[in-house]
Protein backbone atom coordinates (compact mmCIF):
# COMPACT_ATOMS: atom_id res chain seq x y z
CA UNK A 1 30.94 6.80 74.41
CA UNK A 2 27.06 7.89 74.89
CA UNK A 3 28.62 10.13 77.91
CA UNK A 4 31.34 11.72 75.76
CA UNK A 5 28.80 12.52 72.97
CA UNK A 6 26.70 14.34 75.57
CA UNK A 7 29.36 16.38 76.82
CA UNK A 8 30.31 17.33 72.93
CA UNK A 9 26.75 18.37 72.09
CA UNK A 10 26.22 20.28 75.34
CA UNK A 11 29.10 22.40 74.66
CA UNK A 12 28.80 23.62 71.07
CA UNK A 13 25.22 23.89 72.00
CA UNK A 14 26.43 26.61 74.15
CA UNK A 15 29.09 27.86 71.89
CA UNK A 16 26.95 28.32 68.79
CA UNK A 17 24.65 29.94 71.04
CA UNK A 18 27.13 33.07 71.95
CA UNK A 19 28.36 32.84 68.40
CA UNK A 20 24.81 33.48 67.13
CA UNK A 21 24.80 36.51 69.84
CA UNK A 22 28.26 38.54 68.87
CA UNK A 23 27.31 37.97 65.20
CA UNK A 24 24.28 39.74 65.62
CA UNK A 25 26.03 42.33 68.13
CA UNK A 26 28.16 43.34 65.34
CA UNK A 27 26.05 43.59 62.88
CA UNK A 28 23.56 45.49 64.66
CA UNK A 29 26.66 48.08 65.53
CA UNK A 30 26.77 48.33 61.80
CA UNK A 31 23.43 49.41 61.04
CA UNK A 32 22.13 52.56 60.34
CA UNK A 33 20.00 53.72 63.15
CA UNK A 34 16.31 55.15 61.77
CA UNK A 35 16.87 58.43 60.64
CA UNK A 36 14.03 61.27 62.64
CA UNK A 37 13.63 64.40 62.46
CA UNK A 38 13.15 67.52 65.13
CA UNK A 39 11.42 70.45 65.48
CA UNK A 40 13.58 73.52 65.58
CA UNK A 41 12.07 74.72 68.86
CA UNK A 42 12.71 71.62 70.86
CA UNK A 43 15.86 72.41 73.52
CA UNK A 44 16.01 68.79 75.08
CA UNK A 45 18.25 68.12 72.40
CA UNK A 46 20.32 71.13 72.78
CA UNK A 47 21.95 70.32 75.56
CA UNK A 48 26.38 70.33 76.02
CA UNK A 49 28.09 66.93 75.47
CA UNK A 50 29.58 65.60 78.39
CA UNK A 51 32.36 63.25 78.97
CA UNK A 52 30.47 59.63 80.19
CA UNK A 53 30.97 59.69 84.14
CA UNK A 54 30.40 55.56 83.55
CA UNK A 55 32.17 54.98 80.56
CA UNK A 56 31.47 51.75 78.52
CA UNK A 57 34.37 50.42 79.07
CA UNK A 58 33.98 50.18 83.00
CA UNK A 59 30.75 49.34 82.98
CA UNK A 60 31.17 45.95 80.72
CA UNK A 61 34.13 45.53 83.39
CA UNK A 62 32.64 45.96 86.53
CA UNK A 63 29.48 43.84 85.51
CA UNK A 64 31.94 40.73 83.81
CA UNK A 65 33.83 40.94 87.24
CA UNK A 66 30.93 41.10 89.92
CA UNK A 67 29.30 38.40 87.78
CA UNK A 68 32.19 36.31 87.39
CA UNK A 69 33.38 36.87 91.48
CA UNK A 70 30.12 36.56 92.51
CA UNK A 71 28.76 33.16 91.45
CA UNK A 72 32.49 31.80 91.75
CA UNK A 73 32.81 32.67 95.27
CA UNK A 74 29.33 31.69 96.42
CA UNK A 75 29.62 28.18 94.57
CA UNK A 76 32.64 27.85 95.94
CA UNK A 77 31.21 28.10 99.85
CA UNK A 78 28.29 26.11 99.18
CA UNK A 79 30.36 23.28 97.46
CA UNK A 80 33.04 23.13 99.71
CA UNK A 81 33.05 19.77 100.93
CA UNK A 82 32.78 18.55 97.51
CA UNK A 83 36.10 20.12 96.41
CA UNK A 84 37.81 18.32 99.82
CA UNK A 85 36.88 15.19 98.76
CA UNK A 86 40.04 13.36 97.18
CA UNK A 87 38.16 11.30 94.67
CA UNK A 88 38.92 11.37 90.73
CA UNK A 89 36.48 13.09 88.33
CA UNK A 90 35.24 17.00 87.98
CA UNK A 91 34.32 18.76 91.33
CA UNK A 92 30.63 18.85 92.12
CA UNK A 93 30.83 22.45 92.33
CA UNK A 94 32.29 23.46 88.72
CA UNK A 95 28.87 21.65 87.30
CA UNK A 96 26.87 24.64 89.05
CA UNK A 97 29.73 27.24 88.15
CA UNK A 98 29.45 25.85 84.88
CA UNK A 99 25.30 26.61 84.89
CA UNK A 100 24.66 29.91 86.83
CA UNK A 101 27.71 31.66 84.77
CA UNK A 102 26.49 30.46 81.21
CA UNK A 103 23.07 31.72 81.64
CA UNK A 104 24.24 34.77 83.38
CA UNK A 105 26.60 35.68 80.47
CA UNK A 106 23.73 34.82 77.90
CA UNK A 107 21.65 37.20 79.16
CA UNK A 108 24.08 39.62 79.73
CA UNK A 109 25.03 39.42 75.92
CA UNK A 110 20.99 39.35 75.06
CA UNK A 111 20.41 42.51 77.12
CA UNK A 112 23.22 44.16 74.77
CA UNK A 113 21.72 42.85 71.55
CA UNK A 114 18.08 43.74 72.73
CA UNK A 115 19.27 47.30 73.50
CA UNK A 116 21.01 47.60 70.40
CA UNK A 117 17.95 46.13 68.02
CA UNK A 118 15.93 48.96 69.68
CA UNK A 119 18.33 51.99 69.21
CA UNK A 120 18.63 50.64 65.45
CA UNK A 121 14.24 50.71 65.13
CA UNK A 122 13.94 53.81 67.17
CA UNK A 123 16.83 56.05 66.44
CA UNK A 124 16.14 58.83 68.71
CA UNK A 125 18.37 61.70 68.92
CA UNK A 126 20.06 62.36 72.37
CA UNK A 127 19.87 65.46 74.59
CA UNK A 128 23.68 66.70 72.97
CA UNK A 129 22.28 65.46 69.54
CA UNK A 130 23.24 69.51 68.57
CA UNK A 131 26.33 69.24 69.68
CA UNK A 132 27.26 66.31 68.85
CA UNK A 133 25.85 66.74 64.93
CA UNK A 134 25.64 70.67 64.38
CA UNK A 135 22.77 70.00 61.45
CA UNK A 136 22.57 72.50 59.03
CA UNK A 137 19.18 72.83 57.76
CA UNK A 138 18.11 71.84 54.50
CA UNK A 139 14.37 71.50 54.63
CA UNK A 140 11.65 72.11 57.26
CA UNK A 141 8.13 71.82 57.22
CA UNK A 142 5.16 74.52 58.18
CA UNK A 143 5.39 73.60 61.77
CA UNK A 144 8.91 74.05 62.02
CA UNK A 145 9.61 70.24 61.79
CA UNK A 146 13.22 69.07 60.36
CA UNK A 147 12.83 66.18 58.23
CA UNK A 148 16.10 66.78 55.65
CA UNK A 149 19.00 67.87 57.70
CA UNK A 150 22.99 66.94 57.58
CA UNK A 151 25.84 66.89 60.23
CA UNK A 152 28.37 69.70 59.91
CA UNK A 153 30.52 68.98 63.15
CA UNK A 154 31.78 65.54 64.43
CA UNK A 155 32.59 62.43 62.64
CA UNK A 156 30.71 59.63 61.30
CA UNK A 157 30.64 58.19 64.36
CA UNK A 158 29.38 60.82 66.37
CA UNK A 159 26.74 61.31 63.84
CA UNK A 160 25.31 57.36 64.36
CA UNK A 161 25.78 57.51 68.07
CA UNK A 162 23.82 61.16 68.40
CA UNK A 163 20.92 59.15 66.91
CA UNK A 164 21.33 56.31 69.38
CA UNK A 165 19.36 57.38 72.38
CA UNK A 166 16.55 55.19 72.65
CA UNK A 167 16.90 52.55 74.66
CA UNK A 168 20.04 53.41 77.46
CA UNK A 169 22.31 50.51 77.26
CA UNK A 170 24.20 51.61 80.38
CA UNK A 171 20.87 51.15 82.23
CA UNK A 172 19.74 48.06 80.39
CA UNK A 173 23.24 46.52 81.50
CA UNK A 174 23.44 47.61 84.42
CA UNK A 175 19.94 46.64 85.47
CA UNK A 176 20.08 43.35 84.41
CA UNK A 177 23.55 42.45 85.70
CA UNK A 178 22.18 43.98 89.60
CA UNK A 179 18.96 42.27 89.35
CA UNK A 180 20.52 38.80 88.21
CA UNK A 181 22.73 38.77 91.24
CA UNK A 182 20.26 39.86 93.60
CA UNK A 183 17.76 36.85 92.44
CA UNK A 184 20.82 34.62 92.59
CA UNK A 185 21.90 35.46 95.79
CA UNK A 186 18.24 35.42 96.85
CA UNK A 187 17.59 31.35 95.58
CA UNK A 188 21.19 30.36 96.98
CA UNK A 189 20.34 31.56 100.32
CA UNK A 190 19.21 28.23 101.15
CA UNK A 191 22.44 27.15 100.55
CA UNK A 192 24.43 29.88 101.39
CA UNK A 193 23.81 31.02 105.21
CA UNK A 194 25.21 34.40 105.54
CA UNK A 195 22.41 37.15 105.38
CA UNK A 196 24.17 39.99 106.49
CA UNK A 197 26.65 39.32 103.63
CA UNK A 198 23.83 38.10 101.06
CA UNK A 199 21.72 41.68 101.85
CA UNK A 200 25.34 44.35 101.69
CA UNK A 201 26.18 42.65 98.10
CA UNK A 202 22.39 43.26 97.09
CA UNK A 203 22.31 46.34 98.26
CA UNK A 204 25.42 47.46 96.66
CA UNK A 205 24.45 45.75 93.24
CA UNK A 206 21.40 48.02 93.40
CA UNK A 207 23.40 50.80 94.18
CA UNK A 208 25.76 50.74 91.44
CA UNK A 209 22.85 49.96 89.14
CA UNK A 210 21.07 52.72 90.34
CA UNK A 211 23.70 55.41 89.94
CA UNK A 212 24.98 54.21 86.51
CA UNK A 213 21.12 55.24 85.78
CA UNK A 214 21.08 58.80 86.96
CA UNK A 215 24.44 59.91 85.54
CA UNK A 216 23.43 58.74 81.94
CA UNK A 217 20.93 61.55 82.74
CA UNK A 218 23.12 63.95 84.60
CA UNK A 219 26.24 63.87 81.34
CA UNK A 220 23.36 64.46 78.80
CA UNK A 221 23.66 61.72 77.38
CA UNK A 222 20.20 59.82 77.44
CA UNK A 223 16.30 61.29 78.38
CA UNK A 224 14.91 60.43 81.31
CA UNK A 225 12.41 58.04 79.06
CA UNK A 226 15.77 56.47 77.58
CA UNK A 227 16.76 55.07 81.17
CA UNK A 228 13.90 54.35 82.36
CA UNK A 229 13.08 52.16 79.33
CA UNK A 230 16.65 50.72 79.69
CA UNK A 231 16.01 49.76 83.13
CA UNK A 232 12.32 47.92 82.75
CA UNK A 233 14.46 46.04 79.54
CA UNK A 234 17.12 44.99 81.61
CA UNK A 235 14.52 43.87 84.54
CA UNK A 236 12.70 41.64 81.75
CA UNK A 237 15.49 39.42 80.67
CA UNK A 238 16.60 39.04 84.43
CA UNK A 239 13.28 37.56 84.87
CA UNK A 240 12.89 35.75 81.76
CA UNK A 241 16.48 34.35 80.86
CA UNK A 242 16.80 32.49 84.04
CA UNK A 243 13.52 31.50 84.76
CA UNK A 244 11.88 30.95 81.64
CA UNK A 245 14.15 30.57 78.90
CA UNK A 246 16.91 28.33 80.15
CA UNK A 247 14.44 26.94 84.10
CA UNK A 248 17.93 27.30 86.06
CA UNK A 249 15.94 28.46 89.19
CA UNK A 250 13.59 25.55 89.53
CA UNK A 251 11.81 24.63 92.96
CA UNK A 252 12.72 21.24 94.29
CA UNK A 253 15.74 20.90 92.36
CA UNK A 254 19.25 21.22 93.43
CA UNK A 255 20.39 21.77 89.58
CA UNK A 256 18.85 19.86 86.37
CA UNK A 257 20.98 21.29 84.10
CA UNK A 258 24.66 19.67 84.08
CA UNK A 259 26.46 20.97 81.17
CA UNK A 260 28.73 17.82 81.40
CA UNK A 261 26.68 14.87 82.40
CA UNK A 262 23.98 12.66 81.49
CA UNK A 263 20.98 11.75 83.96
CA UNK A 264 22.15 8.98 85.19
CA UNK A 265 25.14 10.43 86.16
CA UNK A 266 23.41 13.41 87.83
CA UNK A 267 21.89 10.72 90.39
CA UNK A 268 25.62 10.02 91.06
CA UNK A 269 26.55 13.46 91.62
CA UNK A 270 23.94 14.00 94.16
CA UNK A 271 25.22 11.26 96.43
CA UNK A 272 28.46 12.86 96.73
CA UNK A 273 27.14 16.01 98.17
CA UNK A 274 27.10 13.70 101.28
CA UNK A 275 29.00 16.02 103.82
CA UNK A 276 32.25 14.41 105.12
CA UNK A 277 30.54 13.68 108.77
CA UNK A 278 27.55 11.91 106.78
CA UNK A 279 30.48 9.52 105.19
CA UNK A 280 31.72 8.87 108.45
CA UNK A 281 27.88 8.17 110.03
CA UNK A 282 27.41 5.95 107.12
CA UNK A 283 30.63 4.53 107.80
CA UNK A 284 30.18 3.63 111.95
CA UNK A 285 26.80 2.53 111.13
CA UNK A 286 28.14 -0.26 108.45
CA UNK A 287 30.84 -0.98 110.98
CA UNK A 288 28.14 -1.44 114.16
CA UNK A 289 26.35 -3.55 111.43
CA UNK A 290 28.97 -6.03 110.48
CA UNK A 291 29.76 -6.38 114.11
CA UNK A 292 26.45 -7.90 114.70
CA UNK A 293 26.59 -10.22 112.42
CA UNK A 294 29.32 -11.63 114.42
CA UNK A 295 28.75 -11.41 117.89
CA UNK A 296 29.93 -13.91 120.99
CA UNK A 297 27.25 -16.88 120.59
CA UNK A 298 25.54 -16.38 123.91
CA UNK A 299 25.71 -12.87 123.56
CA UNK A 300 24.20 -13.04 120.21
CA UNK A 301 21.29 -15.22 121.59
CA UNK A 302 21.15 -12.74 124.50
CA UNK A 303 20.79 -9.56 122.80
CA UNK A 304 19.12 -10.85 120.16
CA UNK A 305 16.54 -13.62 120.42
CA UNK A 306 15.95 -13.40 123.93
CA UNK A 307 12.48 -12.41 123.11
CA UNK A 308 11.92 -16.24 121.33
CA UNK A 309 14.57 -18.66 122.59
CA UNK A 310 17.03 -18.28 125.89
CA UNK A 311 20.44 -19.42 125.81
CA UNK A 312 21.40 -22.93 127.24
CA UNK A 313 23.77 -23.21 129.78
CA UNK A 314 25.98 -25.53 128.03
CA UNK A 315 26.90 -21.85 125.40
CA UNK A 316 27.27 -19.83 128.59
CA UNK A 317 31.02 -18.66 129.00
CA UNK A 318 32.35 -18.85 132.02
CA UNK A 319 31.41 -17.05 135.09
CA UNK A 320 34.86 -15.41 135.23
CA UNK A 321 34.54 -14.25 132.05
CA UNK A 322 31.36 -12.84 131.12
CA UNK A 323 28.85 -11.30 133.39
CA UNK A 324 25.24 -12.35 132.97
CA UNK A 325 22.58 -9.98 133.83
CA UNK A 326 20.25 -11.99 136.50
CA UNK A 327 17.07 -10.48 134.13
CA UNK A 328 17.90 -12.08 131.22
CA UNK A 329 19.00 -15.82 132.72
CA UNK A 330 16.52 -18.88 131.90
């Protein structure tokens, strides 16, 4: 019963977590962003709109399916044995799967609200904010600063998301999801003996992260200040989700957290990491064991206590029968 209520608690614990997060996602995509002005002589924000080379909907693909394959496929190898084993109950490995890919989605999902609490504060206009807005002036100041201003081309959406600049969520995301996998990779390695493999996936998580970067730049879509902001953003909850907020990367600890057990049944789970050859050591030795505790009587004596007391002649077999190292007679 105690187990069952742990298991219950664990998991809407989790679920009221990323309920809290979308609920604040969409309200955040609901909020007006702060409203700036410009000065009429400033032509970074005068630049053509381009399509997004990385749209948004690839990039919240790629990143849910390298997350997803990643951490199921390297679980997977390092739990192997566990999932041959024909024994009732949950597989060792889903209680890691189970870990890694909740805390990697919860960051994931803070990086987005994070990004979107700061393009909400900040609302800076982006390099196509012309473009995208066409403001016709209605008051300036002395210094040629636009403070009243309102959109003439575009739709209401356009007109939120030209004042969206500030941080780059592309970057953020992508950032965070390349770094997390790299740092996972990098702790499993123990675990999980394939270099060569480990260091092409982390350099190709880079990769991708990196270029998502430079063509928010290139299609005019974010300053260089806006993805560089993104990036350090993204870098701070890869560090701080896993390691500080939810201690899944812990030294000298194979996993504490097991979303679906109690303690004492995560000193159970340990023991059956036991490779299959282990089982069968443990096995032979039990079997050598019980066989000498019930040995031939002389041999016993013989092999045993021939140290204290020698065997009498009266339990020696017969000649014929058993042959007596000339060492070991009385």
């Amino acid at each position: 019963m105690q187990k069952a209520v742990t298991i219950t608690l664990r998991i809407l614990s989790d679920i009221l977590a990323f309920v809290a997060l979308f609920i604040a996602m969409g309200v955040l995509q609901r909020i007006q962003p702060t409203s700036q002005g410009y000065f009429t002589d400033d032509y970074s924000i005068r630049l053509p709109r381009h399509s997004s080379t990385v749209s948004s909907v690839t990039l919240y693909s790629v990143s849910s399916v390298l997350i997803l394959t990643t951490v199921v496929a390297v679980e997977i190898m390092i739990g192997w044995d566990s999932l041959r084993m024909k024994k009732a109950g949950i597989p060792v490995v889903l209680y890691s799967m189970y870990d890694y890919l909740l805390v990697a989605f919860y960051g994931y999902f803070v990086t987005i609200t994070i990004t979107d609490v700061g393009k909400a504060a900040v609302g800076r206009l982006r390099p196509s904010f012309f473009d995208q807005c066409g403001p016709s002036i209605l008051q300036s100041t002395v210094l040629g600063y636009v403070t009243d201003y309102s959109c003439t081309s575009g739709g209401e959406k356009d007109h939120l998301d030209a004042r969206k600049s500030f941080p780059s969520g592309h970057s953020s995301l992508a950032i965070y999801t390349a770094l997390f996998l790299c740092i996972y990779l990098q702790l499993r390695q123990s675990k999980f003996r394939i270099p060569a493999l480990r260091v092409a996936a982390q350099t190709v998580f880079v990769s991708l992260a990196i270029v998502t970067c430079i063509t928010r730049i290139t299609d005019y879509r974010h300053h260089v200040t806006d993805v560089l902001a993104g990036a350090v953003l993204g870098l701070l909850v890869a560090i701080s989700v896993p390691f500080y907020m939810c201690h899944l990367f812990q030294p000298n600890r194979e996993n504490q957290v097991r979303p679906l057990c109690t303690e004492q049944e995560t000193d159970k789970i340990s023991t059956k990491r036991t490779s299959l050859v282990n089982i069968r050591m443990l096995d032979a030795a039990e079997a050598a064991a019980h066989r000498l505790q019930n040995p031939v009587p002389c041999v016993q004596k013989l092999e045993v206590n021939r140290h204290s007391e020698p065997c009498s002649s009266s339990d020696l077999p017969p000649q014929s029968d058993v042959f007596v190292d000339k060492d070991l007679q009385p």
